[in-house]
Protein backbone atom coordinates (compact mmCIF):
# COMPACT_ATOMS: atom_id res chain seq x y z
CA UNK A 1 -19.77 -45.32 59.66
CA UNK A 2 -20.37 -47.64 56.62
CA UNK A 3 -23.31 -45.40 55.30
CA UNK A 4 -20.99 -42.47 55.90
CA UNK A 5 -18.02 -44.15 53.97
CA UNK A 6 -20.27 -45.47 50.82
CA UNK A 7 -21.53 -41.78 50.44
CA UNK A 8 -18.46 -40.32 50.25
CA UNK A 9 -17.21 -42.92 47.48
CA UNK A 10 -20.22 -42.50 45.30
CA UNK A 11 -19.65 -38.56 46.11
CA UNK A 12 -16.32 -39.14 44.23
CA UNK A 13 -17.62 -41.52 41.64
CA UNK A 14 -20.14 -39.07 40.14
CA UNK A 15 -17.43 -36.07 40.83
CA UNK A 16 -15.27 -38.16 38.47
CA UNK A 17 -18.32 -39.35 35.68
CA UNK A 18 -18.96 -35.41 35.37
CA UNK A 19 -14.88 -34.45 35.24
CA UNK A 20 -14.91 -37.16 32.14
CA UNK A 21 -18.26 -35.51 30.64
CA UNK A 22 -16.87 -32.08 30.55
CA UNK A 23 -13.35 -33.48 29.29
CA UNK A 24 -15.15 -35.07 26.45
CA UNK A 25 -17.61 -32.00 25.66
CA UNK A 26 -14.02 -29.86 25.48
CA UNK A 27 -11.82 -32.13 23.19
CA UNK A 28 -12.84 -31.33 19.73
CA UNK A 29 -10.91 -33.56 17.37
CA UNK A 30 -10.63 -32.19 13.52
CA UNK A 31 -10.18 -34.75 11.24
CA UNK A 32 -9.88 -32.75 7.91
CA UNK A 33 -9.35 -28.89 7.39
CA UNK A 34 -10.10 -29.24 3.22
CA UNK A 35 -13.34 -27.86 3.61
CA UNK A 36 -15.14 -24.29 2.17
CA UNK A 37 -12.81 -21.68 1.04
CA UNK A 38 -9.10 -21.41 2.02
CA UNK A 39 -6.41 -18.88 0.54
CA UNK A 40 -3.95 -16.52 2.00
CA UNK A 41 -4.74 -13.77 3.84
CA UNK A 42 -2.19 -10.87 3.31
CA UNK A 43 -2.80 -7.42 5.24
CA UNK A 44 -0.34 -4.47 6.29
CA UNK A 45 0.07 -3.75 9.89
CA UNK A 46 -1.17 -1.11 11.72
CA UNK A 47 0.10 2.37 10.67
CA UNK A 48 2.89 0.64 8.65
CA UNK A 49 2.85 2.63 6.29
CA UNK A 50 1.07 5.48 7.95
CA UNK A 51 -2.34 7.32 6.18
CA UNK A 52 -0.23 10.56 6.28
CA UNK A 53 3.30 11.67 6.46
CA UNK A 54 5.60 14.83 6.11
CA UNK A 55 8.60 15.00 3.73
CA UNK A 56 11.58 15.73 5.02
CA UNK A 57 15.27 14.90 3.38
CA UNK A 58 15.83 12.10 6.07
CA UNK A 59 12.12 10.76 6.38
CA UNK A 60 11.43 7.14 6.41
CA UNK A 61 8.50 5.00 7.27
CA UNK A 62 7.95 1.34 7.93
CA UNK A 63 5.99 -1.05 5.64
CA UNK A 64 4.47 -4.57 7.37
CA UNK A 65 2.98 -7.12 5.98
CA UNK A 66 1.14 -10.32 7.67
CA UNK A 67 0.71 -13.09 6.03
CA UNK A 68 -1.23 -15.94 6.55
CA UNK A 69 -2.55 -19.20 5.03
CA UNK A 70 -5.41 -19.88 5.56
CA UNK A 71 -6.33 -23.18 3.42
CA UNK A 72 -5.59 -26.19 3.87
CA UNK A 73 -2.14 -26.66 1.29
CA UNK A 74 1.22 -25.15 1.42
CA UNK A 75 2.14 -22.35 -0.61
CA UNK A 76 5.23 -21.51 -2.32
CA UNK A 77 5.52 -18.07 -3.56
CA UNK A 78 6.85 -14.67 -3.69
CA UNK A 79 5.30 -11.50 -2.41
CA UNK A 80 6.16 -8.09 -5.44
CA UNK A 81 5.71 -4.48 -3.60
CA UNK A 82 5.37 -1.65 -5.47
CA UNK A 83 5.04 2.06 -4.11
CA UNK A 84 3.89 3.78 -6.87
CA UNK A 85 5.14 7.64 -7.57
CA UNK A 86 6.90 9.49 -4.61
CA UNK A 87 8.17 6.80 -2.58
CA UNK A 88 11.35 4.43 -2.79
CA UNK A 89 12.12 1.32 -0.71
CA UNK A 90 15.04 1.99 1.58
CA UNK A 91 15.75 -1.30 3.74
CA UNK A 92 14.28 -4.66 4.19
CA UNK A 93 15.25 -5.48 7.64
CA UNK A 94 13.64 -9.14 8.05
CA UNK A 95 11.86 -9.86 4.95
CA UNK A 96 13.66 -12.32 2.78
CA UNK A 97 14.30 -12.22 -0.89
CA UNK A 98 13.28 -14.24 -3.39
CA UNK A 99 16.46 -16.73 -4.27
CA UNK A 100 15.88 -16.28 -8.67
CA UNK A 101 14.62 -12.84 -8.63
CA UNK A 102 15.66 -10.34 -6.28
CA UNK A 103 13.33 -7.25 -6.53
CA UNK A 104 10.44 -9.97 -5.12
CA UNK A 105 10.35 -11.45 -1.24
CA UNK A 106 9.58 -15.01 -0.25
CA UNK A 107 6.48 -16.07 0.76
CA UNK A 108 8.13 -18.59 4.06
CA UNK A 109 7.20 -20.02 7.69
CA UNK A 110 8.91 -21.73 10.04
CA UNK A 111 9.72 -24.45 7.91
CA UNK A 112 11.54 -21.33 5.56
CA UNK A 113 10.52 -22.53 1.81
CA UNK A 114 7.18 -22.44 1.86
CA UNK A 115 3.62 -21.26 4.14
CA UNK A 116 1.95 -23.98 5.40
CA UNK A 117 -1.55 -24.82 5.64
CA UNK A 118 -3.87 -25.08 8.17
CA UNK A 119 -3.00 -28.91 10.34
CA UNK A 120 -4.12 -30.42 13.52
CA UNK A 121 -1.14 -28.97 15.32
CA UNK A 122 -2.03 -25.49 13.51
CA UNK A 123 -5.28 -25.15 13.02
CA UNK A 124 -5.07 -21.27 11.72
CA UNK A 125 -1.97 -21.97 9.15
CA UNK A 126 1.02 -20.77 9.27
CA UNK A 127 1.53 -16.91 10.05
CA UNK A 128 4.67 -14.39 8.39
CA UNK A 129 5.54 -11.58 8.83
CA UNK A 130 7.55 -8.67 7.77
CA UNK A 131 8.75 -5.50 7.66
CA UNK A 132 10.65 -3.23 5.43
CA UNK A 133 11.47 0.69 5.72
CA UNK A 134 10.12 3.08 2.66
CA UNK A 135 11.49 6.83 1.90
CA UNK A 136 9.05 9.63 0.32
CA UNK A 137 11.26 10.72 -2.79
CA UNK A 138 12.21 14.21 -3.81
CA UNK A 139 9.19 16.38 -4.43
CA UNK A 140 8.06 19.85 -6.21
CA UNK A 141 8.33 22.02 -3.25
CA UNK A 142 5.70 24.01 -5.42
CA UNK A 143 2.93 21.33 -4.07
CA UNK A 144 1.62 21.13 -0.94
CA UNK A 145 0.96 17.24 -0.93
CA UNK A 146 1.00 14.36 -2.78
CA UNK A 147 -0.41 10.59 -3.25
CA UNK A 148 0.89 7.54 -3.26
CA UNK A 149 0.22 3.75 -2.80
CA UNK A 150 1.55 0.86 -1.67
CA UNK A 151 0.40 -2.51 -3.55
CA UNK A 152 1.72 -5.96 -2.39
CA UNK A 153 1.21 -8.74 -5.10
CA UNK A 154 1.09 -12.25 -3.60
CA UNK A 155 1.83 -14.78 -6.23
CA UNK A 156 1.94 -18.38 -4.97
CA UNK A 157 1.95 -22.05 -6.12
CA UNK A 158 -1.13 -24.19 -4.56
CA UNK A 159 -3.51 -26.92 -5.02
CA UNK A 160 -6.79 -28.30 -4.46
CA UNK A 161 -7.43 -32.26 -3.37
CA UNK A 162 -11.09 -33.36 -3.03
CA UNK A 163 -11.31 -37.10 -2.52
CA UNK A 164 -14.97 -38.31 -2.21
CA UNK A 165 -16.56 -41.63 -2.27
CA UNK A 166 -18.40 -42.60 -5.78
CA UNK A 167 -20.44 -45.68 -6.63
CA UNK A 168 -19.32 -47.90 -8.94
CA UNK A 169 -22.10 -50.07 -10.90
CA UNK A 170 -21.33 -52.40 -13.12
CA UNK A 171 -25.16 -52.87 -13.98
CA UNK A 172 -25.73 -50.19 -16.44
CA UNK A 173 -28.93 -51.27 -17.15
CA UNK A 174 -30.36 -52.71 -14.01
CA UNK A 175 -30.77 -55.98 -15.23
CA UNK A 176 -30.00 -57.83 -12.00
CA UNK A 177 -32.47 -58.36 -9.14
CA UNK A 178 -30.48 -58.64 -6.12
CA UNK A 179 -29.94 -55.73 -4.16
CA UNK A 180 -27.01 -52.89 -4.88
CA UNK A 181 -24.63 -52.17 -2.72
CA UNK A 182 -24.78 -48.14 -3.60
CA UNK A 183 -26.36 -46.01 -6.24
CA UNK A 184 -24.69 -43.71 -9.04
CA UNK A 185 -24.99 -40.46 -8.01
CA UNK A 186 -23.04 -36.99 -8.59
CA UNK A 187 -21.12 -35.70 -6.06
CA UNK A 188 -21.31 -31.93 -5.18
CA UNK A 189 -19.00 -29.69 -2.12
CA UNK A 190 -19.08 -26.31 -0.85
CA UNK A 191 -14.92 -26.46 -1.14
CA UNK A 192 -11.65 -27.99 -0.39
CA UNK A 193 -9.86 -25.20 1.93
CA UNK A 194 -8.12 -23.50 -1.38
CA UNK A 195 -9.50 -21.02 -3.36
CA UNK A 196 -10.10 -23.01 -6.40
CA UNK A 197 -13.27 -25.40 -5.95
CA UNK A 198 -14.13 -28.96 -7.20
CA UNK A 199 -17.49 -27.91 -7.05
CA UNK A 200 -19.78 -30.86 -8.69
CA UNK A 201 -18.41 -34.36 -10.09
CA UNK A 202 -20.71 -35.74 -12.33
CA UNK A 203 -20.29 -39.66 -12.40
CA UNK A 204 -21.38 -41.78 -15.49
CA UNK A 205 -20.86 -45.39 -16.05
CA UNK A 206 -19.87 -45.86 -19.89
CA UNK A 207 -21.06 -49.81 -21.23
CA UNK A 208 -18.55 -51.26 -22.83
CA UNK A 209 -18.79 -55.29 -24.26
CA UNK A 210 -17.88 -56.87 -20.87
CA UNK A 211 -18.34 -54.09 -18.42
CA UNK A 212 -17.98 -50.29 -17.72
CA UNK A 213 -15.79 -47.27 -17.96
CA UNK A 214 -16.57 -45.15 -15.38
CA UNK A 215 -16.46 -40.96 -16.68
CA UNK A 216 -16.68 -37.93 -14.64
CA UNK A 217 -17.37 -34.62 -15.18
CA UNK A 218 -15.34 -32.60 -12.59
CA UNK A 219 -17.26 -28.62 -12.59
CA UNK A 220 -14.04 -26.38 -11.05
CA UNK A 221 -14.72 -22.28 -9.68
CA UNK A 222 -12.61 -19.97 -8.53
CA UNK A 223 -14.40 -19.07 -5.42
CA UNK A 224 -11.50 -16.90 -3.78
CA UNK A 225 -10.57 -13.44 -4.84
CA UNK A 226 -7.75 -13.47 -7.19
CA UNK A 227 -6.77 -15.27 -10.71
CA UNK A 228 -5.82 -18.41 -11.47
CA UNK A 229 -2.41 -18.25 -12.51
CA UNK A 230 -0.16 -21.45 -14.79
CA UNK A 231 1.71 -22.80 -11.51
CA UNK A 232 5.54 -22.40 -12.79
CA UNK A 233 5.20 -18.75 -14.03
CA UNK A 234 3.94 -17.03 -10.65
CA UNK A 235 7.60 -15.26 -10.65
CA UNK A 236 6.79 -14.09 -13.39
CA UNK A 237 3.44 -13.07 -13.27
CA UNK A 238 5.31 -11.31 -10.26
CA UNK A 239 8.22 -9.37 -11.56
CA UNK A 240 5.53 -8.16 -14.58
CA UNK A 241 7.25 -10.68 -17.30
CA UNK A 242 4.54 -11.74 -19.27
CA UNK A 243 4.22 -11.33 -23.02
CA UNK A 244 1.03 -13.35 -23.60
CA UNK A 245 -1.38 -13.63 -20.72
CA UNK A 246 -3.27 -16.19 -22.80
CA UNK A 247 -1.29 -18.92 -22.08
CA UNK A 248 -0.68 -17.59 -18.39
CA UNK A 249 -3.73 -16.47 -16.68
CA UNK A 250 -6.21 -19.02 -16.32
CA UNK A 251 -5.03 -22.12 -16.80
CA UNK A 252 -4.68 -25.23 -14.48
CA UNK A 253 -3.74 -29.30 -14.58
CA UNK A 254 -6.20 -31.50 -13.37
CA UNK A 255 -4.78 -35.01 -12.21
CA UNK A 256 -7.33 -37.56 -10.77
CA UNK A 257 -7.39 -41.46 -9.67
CA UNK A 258 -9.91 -43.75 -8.99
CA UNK A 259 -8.82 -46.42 -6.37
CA UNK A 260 -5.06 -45.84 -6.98
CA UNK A 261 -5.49 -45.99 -10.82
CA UNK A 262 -4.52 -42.83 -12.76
CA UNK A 263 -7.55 -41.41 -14.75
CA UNK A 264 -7.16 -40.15 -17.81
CA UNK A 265 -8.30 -36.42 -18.28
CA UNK A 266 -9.38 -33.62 -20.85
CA UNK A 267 -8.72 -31.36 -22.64
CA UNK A 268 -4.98 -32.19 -23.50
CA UNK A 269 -2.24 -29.89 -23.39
CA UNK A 270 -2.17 -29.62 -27.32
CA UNK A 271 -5.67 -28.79 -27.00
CA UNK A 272 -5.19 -25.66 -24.82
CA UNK A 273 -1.85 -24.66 -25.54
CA UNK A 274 -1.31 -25.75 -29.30
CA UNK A 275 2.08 -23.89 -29.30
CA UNK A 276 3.76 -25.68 -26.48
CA UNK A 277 5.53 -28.88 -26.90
CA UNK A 278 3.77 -31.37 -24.78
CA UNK A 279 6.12 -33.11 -22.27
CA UNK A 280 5.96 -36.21 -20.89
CA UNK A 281 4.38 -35.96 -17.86
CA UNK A 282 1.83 -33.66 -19.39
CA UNK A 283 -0.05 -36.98 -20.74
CA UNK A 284 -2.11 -37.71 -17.73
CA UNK A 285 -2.95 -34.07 -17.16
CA UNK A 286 -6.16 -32.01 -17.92
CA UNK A 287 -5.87 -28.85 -18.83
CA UNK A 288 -8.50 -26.67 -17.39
CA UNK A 289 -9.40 -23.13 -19.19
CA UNK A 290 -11.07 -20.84 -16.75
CA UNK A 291 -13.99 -18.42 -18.42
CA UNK A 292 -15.79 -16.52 -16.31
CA UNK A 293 -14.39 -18.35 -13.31
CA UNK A 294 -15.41 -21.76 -14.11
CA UNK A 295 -13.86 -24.59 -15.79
CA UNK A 296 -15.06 -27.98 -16.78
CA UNK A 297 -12.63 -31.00 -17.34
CA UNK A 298 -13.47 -35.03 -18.12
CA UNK A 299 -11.73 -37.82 -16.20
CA UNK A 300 -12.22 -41.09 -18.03
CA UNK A 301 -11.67 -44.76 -16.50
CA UNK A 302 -8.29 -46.07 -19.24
CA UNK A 303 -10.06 -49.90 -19.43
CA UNK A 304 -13.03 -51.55 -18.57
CA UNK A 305 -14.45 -52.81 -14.73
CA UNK A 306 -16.18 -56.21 -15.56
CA UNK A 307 -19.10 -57.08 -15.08
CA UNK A 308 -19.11 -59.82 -12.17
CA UNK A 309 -17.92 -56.52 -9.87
CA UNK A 310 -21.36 -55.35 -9.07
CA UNK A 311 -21.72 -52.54 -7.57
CA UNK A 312 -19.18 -51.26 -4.68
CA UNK A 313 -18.17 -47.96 -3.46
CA UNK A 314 -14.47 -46.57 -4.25
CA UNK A 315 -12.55 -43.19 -3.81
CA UNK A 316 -11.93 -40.93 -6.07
CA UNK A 317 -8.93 -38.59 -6.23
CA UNK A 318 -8.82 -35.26 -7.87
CA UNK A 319 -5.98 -32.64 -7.66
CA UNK A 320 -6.18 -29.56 -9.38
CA UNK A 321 -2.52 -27.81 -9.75
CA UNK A 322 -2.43 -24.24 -10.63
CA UNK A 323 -0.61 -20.66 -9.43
CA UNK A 324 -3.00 -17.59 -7.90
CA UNK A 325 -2.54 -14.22 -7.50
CA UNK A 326 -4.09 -10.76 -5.96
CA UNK A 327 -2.83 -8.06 -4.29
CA UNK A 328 -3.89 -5.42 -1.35
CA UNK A 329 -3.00 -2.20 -1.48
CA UNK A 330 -3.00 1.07 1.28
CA UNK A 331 -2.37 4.85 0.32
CA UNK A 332 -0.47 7.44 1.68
CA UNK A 333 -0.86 11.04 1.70
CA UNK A 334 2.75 12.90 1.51
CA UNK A 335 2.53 16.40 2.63
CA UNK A 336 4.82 19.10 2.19
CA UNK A 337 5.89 20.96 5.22
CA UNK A 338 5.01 25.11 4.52
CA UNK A 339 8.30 27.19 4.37
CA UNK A 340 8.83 29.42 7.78
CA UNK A 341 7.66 32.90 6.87
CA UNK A 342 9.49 36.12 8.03
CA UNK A 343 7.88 38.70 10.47
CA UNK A 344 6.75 41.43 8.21
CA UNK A 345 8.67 45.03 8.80
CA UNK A 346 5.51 48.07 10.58
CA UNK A 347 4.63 50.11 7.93
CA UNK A 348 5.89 53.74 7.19
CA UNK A 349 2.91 55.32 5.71
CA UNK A 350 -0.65 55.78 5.40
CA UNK A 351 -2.20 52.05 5.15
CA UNK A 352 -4.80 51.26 2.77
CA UNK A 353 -7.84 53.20 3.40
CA UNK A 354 -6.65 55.49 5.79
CA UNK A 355 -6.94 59.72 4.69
CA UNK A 356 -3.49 61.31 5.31
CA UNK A 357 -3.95 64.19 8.39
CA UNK A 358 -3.42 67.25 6.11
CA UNK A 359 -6.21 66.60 4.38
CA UNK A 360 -8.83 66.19 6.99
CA UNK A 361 -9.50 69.78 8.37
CA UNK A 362 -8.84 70.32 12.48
CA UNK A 363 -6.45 67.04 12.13
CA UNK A 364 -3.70 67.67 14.71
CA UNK A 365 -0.86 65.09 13.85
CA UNK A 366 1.22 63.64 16.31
């Protein structure tokens, strides 16, 4: 009875190890979504609007849009539709427009000012999406079809954060024999979940008299597929109000920290933008000048790390601010529906190619 009774129990015991094993092979804990490339994702629904469509004077067809985010920061933005020749918006039904400019629609989730990223309790980002109904305009009944398009414009405010671990060496010149505790080396990633990459740091430590100023070299790309945008004009990059796309398109600020200390970073604003006034939080701000999708701007430690620190490892924080925009676009083929034709009346006489009786000899006519 014992031996019967202590097989069951370690029956249950190893029932329960393998219960926890497979728990634990299951729970997959994500720590940190700001990794590769993240952006939104904007596509139109199925058949809304359809490939093909017949005019009529009451016809209307449905738009939809989905939209998601799929990096790792909130966006705020606004989404601009335009249909091209032939075809005139006729409702909105659920999608929300913008509160400054009404002709665009808001980019919102559930939290209704803004898309957020992707987060532990939603790990695909949030999702919108919306629908609006479209009317074919008047045509030239002379045509038996026509094209059109339907482009949506997504112009958003984001970011990019990349905070990796640098060495800091107050030993410039290796002149001490103990041991380090890390080695100066550059830092490179694959991306931070936003379309805009830090994509190599370069870290240098400056001498100075009593110690060093750490400098880095911060390599951005735009790895997604749209342009970098100034972060307080994406309305009107939008609603088609720029003058000067110099001082729109491809620009972006480029804060950064080391251990809680604000770095100081170049270019300046007068440097970039020579006609702006520079404002006061503009100061600790890089301005970065996209060419050919890359940028380069220098962080520099504001003071001096003595010497008796050694060497030690810190974090480093870099945020690059900037707007980004693209746009998707589906056409439609409008036909023309072909006018009902009467029946056509039998014909009275001799039809073409046919010899009238009289003259064919022993015709008898009926």
């Amino acid at each position: 009875m014992n031996k019967i009774l202590f097989s069951f129990m370690i029956v249950i015991l190893l029932f329960g190890v393998t219960a926890c094993k497979k728990s634990d092979v299951n729970t997959k804990v994500i720590t940190s979504f700001r990794t590769g490339i993240g952006d939104l994702e904007i596509k139109f629904l199925d058949n809304a609007p359809p490939a093909e469509l017949y005019y009529s004077k009451d016809a209307q067809f449905p738009i939809g849009l989905q939209i998601q985010n799929k990096g790792a920061e909130r966006a705020y933005g606004v989404i601009a539709l335009n249909f091209g020749g032939h075809v005139t918006l006729a409702d909105t039904i659920n999608a929300q427009k913008d509160d400054r400019d009404a002709n665009l629609f808001k980019i919102a989730g559930s939290e209704g000012s803004f898309l957020e990223g992707k987060r532990s309790q939603n790990p695909n980002g949030d999702l919108q999406v919306f629908t609006l109904t479209a009317a074919p305009s008047a045509l030239n009944p002379q045509s038996e079809q026509f094209k059109s398009t339907v482009i949506a414009t997504a112009c958003y405010d984001y970011q990019t954060e990349f905070t990796p671990e640098v060495c800091i060496d107050t030993d410039v010149y290796n002149q001490k024999q103990l041991g380090k505790a890390c080695k100066v080396q550059d830092v490179t990633s694959s991306g931070q979940g936003a379309p805009v990459v830090v994509e190599r740091v370069e870290v240098q430590m400056l001498p100075k008299e009593k110690g060093v100023a750490p400098q880095f070299t911060i390599t951005l790309k735009n790895s997604g597929n749209g342009e970098v945008i100034r972060r307080e004009k994406y309305r009107e990059v939008c609603s088609q109000r720029v003058a000067d796309t110099s001082v729109i398109f491809n620009l972006a600020y480029v804060y950064a920290q080391l251990a809680d200390k604000d770095l100081e970073c170049y270019p300046k604003k007068e440097q970039v933008l020579p006609l702006e006034p520079a404002a006061g939080e503009d100061a600790i701000y890089g301005y970065a000048r996209f060419k050919d999708k890359a940028s380069t701007v220098v962080c520099r430690y504001n003071g001096v790390i003595s010497k008796p620190e050694g060497s030690y490892v810190s974090k480093l924080r870099i945020v690059v601010y900037y707007g980004y925009t693209f746009s998707v676009s589906k056409d439609i083929t409008i036909k023309v529906p072909l006018p009902k034709s009467r029946p056509e009346s039998a014909p009275s006489g001799p039809q073409s190619g046919e010899v009238p009786c009289d003259l064919v000899a022993g015709c008898v006519q009926n």
